[in-house]
N, C-alpha and C. Protein backbone atom coordinates (compact mmCIF):
# COMPACT_ATOMS: atom_id res chain seq x y z
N UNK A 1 109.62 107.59 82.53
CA UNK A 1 108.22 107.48 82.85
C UNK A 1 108.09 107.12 84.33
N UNK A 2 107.50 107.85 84.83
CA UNK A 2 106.97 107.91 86.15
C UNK A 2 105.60 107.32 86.34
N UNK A 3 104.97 106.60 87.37
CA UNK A 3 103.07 106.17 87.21
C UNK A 3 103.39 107.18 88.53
N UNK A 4 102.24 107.87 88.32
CA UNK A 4 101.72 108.94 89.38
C UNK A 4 100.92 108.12 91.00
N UNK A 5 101.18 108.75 91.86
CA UNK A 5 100.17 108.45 92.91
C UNK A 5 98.81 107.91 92.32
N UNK A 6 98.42 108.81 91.68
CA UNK A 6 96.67 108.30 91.57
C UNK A 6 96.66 106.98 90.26
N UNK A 7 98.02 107.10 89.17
CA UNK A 7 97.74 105.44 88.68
C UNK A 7 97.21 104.00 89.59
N UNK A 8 98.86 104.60 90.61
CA UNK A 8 99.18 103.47 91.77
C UNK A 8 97.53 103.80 92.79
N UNK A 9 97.17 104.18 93.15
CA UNK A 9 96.07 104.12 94.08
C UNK A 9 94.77 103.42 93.17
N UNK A 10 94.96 103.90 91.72
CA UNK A 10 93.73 103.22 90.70
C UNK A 10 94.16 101.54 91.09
N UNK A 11 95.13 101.34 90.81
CA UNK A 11 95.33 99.36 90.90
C UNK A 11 94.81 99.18 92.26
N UNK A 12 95.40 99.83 93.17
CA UNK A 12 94.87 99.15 94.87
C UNK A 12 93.52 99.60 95.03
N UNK A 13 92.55 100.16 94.08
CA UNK A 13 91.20 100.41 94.34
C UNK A 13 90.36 99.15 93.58
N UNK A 14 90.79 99.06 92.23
CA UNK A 14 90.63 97.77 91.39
C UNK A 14 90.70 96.45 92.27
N UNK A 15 91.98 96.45 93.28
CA UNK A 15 91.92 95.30 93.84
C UNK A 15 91.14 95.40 94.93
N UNK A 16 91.02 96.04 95.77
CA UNK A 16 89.96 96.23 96.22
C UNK A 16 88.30 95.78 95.95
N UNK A 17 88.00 96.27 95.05
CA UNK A 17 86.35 96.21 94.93
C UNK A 17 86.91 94.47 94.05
N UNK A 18 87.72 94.15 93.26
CA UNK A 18 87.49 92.75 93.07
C UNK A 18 87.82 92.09 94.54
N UNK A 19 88.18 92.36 95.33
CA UNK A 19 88.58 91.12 96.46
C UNK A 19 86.74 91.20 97.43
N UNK A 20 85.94 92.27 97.05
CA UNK A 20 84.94 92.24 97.58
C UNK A 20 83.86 91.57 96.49
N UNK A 21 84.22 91.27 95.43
CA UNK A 21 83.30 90.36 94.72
C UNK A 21 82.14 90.81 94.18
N UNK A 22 81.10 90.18 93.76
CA UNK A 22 80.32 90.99 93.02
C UNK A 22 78.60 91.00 93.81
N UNK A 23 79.25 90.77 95.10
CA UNK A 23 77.91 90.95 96.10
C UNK A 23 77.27 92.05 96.09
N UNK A 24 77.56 93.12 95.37
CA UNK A 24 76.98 94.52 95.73
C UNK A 24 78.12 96.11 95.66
N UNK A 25 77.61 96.87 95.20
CA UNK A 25 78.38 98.28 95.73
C UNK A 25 79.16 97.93 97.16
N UNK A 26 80.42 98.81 96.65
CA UNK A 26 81.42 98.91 97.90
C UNK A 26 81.46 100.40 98.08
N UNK A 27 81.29 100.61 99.32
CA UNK A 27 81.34 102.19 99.77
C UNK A 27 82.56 103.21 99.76
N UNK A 28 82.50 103.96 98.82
CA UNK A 28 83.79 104.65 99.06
C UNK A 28 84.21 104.90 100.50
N UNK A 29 83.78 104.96 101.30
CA UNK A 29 84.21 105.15 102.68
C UNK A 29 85.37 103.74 102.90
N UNK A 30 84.30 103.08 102.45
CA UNK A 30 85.22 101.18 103.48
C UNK A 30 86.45 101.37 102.16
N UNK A 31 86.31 101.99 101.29
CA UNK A 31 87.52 101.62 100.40
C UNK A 31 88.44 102.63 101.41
N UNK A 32 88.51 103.81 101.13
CA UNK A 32 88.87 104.72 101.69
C UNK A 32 90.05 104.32 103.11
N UNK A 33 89.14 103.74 103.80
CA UNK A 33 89.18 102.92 105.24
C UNK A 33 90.58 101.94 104.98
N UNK A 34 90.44 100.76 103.94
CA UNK A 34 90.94 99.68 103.80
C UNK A 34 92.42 100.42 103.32
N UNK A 35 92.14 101.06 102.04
CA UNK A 35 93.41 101.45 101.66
C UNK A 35 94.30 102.60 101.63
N UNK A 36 93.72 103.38 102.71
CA UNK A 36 94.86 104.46 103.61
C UNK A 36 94.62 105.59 102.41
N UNK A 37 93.44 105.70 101.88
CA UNK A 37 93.29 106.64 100.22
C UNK A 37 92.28 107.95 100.95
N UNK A 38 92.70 108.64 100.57
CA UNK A 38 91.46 110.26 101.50
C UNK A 38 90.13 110.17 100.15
N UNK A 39 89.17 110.29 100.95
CA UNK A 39 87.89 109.89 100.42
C UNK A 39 88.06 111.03 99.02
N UNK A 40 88.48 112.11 99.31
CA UNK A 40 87.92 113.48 98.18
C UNK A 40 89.32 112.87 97.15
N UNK A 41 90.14 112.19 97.05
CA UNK A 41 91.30 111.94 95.92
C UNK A 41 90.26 110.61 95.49
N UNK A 42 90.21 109.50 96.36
CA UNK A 42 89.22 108.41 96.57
C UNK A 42 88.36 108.79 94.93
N UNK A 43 87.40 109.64 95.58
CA UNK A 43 86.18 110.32 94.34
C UNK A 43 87.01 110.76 92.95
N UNK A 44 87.81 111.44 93.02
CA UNK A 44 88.72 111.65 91.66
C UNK A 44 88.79 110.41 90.78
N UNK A 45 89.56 109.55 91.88
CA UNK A 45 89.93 108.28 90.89
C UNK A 45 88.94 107.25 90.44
N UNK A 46 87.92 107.17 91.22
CA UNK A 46 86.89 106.49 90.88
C UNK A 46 86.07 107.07 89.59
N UNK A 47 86.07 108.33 89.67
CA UNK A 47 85.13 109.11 88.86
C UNK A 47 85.93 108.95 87.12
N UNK A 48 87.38 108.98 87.54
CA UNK A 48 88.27 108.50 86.28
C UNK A 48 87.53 106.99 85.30
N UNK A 49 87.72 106.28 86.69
CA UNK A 49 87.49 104.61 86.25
C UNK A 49 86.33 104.47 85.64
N UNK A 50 85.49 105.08 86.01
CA UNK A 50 83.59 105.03 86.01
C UNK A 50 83.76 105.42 84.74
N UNK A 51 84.24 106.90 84.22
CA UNK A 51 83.73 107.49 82.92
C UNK A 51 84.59 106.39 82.10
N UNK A 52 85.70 106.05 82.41
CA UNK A 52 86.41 104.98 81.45
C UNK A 52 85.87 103.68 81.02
N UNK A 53 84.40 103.51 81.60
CA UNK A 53 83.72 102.27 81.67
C UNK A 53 84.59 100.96 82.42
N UNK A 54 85.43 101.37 83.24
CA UNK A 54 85.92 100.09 83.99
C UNK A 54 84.92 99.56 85.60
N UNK A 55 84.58 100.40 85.99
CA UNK A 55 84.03 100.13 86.94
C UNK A 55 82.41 101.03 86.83
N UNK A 56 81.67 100.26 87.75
CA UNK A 56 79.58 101.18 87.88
C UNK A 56 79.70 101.53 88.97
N UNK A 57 78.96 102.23 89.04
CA UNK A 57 78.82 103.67 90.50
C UNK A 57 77.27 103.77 90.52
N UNK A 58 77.17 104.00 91.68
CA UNK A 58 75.78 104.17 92.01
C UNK A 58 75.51 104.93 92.97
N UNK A 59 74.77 106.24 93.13
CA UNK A 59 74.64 107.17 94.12
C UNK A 59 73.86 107.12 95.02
N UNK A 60 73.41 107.54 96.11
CA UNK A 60 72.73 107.42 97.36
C UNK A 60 72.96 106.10 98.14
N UNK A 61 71.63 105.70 99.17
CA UNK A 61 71.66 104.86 99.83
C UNK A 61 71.93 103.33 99.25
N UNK A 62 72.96 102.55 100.06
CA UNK A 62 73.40 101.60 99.60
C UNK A 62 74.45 101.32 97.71
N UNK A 63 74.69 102.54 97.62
CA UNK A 63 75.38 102.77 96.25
C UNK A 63 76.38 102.25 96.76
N UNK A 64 77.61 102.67 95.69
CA UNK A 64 79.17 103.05 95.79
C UNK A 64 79.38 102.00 94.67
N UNK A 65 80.16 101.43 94.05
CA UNK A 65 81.08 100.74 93.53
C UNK A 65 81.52 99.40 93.32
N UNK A 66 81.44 99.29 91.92
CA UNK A 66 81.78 97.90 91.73
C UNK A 66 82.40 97.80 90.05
N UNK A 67 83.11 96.07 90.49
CA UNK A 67 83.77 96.19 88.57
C UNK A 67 82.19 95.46 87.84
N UNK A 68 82.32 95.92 86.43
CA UNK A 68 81.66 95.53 85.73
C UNK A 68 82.08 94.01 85.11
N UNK A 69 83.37 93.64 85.59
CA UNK A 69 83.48 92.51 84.92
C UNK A 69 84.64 91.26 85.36
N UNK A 70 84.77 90.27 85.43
CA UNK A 70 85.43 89.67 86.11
C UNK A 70 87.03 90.20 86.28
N UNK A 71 87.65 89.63 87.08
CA UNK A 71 89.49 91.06 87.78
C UNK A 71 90.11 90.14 86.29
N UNK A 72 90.17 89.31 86.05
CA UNK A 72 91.01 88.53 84.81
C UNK A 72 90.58 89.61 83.40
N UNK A 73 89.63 90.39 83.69
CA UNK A 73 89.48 90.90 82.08
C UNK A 73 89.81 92.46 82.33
N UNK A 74 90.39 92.76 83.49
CA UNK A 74 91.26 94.05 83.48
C UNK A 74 92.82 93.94 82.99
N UNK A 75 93.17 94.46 82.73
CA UNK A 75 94.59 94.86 82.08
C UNK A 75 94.66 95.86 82.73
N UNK A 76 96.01 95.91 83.42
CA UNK A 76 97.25 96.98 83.86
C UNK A 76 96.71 98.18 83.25
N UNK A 77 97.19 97.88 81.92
CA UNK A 77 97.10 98.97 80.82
C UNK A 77 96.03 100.03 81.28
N UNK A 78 95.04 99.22 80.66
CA UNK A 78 93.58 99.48 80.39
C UNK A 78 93.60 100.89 82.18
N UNK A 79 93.39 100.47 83.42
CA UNK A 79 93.50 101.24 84.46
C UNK A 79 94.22 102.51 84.11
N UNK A 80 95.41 102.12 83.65
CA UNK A 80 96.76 103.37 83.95
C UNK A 80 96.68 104.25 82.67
N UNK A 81 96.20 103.88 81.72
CA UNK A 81 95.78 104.81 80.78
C UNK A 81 94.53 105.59 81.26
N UNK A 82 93.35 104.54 81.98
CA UNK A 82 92.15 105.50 82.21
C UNK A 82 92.88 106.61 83.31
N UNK A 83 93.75 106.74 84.16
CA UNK A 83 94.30 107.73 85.14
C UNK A 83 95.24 108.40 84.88
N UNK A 84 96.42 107.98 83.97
CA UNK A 84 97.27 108.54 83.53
C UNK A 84 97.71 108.79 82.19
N UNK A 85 96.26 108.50 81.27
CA UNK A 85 96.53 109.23 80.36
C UNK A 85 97.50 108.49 79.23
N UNK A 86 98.80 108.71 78.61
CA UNK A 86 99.52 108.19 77.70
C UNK A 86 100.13 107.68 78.87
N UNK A 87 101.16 106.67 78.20
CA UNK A 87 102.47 106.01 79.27
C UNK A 87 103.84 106.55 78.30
N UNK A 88 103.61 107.14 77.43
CA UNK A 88 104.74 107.48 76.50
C UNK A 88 105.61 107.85 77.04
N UNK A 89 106.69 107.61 76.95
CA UNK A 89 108.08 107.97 77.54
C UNK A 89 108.37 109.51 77.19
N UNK A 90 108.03 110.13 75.94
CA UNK A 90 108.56 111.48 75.03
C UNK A 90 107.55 111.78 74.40
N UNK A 91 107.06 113.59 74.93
CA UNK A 91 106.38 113.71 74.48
C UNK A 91 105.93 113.35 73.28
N UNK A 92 106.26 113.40 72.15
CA UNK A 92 106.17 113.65 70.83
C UNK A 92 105.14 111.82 70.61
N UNK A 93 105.90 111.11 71.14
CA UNK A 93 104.86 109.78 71.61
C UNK A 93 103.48 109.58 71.88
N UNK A 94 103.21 110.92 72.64
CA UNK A 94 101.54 111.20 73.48
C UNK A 94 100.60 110.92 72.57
N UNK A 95 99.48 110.72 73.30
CA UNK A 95 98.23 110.79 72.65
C UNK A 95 97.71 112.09 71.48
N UNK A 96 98.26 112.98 72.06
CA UNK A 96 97.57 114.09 71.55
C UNK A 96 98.81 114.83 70.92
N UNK A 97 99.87 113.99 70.67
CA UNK A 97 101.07 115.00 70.50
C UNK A 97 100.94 115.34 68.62
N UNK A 98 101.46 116.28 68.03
CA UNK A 98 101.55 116.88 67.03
C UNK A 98 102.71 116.27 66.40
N UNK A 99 102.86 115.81 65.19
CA UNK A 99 103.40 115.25 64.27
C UNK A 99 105.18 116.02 64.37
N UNK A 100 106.36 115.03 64.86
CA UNK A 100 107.66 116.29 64.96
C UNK A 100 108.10 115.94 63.46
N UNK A 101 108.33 117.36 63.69
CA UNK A 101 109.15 117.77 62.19
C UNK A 101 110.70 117.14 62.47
N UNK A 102 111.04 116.41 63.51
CA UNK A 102 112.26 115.50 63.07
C UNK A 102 112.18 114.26 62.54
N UNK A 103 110.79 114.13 63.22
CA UNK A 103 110.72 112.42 62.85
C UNK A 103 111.11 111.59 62.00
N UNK A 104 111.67 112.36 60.88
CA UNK A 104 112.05 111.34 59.71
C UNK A 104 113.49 111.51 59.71
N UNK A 105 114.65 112.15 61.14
CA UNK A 105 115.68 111.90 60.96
C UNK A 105 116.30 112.03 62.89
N UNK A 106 115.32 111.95 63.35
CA UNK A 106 115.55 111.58 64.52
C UNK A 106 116.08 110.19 64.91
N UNK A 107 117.25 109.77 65.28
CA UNK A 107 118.23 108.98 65.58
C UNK A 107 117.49 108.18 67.13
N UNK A 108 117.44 109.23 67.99
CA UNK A 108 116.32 108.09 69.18
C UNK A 108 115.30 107.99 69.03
N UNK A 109 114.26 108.23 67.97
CA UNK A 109 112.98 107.87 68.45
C UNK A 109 112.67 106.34 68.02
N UNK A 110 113.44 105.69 67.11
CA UNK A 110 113.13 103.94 67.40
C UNK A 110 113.33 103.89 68.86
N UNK A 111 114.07 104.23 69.47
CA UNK A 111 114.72 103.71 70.98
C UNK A 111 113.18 103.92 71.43
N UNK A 112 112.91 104.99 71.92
CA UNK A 112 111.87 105.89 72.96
C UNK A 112 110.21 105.04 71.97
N UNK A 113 110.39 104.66 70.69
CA UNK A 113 109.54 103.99 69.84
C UNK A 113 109.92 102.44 70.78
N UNK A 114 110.19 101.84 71.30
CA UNK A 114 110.64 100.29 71.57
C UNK A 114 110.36 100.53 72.97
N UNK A 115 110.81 101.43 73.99
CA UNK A 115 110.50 101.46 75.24
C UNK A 115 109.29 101.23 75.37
N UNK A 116 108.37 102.56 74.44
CA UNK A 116 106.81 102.62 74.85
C UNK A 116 106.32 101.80 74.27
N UNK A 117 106.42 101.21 73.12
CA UNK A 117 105.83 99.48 72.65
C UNK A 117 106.10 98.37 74.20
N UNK A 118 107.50 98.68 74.95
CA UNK A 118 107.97 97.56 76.15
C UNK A 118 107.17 97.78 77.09
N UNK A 119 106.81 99.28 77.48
CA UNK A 119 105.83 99.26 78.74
C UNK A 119 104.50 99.12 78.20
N UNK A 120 104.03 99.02 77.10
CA UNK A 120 102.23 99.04 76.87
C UNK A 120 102.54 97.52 77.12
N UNK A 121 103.37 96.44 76.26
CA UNK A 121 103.31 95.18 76.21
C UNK A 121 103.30 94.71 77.96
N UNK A 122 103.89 94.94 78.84
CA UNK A 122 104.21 94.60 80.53
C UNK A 122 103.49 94.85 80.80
N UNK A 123 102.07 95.90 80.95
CA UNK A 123 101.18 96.40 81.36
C UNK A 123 100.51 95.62 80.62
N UNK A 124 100.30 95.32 79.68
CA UNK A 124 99.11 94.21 78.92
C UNK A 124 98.98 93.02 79.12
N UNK A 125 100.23 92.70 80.21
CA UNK A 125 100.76 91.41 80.23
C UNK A 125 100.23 91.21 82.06
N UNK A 126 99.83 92.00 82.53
CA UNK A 126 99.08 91.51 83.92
C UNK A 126 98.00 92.22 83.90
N UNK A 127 96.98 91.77 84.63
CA UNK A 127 95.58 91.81 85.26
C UNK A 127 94.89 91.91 87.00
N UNK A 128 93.85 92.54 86.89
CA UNK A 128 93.83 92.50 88.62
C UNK A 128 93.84 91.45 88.82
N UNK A 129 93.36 89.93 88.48
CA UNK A 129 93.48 88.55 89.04
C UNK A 129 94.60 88.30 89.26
N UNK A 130 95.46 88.82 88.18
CA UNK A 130 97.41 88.51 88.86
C UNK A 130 97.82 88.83 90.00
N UNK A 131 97.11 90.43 90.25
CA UNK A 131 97.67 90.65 91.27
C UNK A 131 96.83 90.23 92.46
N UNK A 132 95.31 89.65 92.38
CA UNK A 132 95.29 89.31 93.67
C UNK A 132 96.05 88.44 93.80
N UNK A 133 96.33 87.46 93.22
CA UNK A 133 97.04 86.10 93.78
C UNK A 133 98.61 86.39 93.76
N UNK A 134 99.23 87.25 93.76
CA UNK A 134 100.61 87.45 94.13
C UNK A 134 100.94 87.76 95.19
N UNK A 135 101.71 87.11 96.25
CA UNK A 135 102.32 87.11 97.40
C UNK A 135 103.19 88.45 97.84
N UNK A 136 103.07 88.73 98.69
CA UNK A 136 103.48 90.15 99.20
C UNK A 136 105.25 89.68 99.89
N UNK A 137 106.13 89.68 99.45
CA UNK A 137 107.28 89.48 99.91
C UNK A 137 107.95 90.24 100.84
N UNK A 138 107.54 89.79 101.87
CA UNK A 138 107.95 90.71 103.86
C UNK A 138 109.17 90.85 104.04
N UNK A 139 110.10 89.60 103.21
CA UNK A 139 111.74 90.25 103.54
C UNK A 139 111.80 90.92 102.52
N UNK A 140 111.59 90.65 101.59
CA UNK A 140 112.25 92.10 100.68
C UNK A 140 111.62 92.81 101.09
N UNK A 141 110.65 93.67 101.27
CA UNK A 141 110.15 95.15 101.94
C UNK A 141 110.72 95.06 103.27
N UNK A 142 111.26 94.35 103.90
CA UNK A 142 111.96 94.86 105.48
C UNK A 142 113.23 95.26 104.91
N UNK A 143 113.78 94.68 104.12
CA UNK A 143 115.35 95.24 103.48
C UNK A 143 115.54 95.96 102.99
N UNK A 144 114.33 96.95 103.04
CA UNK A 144 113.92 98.54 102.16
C UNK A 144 114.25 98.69 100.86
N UNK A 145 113.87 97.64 100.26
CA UNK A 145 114.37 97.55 98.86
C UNK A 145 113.09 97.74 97.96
């Protein structure tokens, strides 16, 4: 399992409009601006979040964006499913996948069954409030690690 560009850009947009608080719409532009995101991908992912009911949108003058609810009552999860859909490791796992005709003698699917139970649980297990308050560690990213 891979999280796609636009999962990872959904969390740094989340943190975003929570670090701007609930003073008002945030402009897709200043998001745009802040987090190095091109306005027309910007609109994709927002438009994801919005229909997912995680975040309100508002069009014209003085619109743009905001969470509906305090950063502690987002879940990981909750984001990366609204953008990416399943996190299932194998197909046959997916949301929409069709019943396999091995399943009742398939030897890995407990395994690939325990992974995707391990990543929904880790993802359920942080929130945007976690991550505002987590420290950005400058030597490990200078050690290109």
């Amino acid at each position: 399992m891979m999280i796609s560009t636009r999962g990872r850009y959904a969390i740094r947009v989340m943190i975003d409009l929570a670090e701007q608080g609930s003073t008002g719409y945030t402009r897709l532009k200043d998001i745009s601006e802040r987090q190095d995101i091109s306005l027309k991908y910007l609109e994709s992912i927002t438009a994801a979040l919005s229909k997912s009911g995680l975040i309100d949108g508002v069009h014209g003058k003085g619109g743009g964006y905001r969470l509906n609810r305090p950063p502690q009552e987002y879940r990981l999860s909750d984001i990366l499913h609204a953008t990416e859909g399943s996190l299932a490791p194998v197909a046959c796992l997916g949301c929409d996948a069709r019943p396999c005709e091995r399943a009742q003698i398939c030897r890995t699917l407990p395994m690939w069954k325990k992974l995707y139970e391990t990543v929904n649980e880790f993802f359920d297990g942080y929130t945007i409030a976690d991550l505002m308050n987590t420290k950005v560690d400058f030597e490990y990213m200078s050690a290109g690690l």
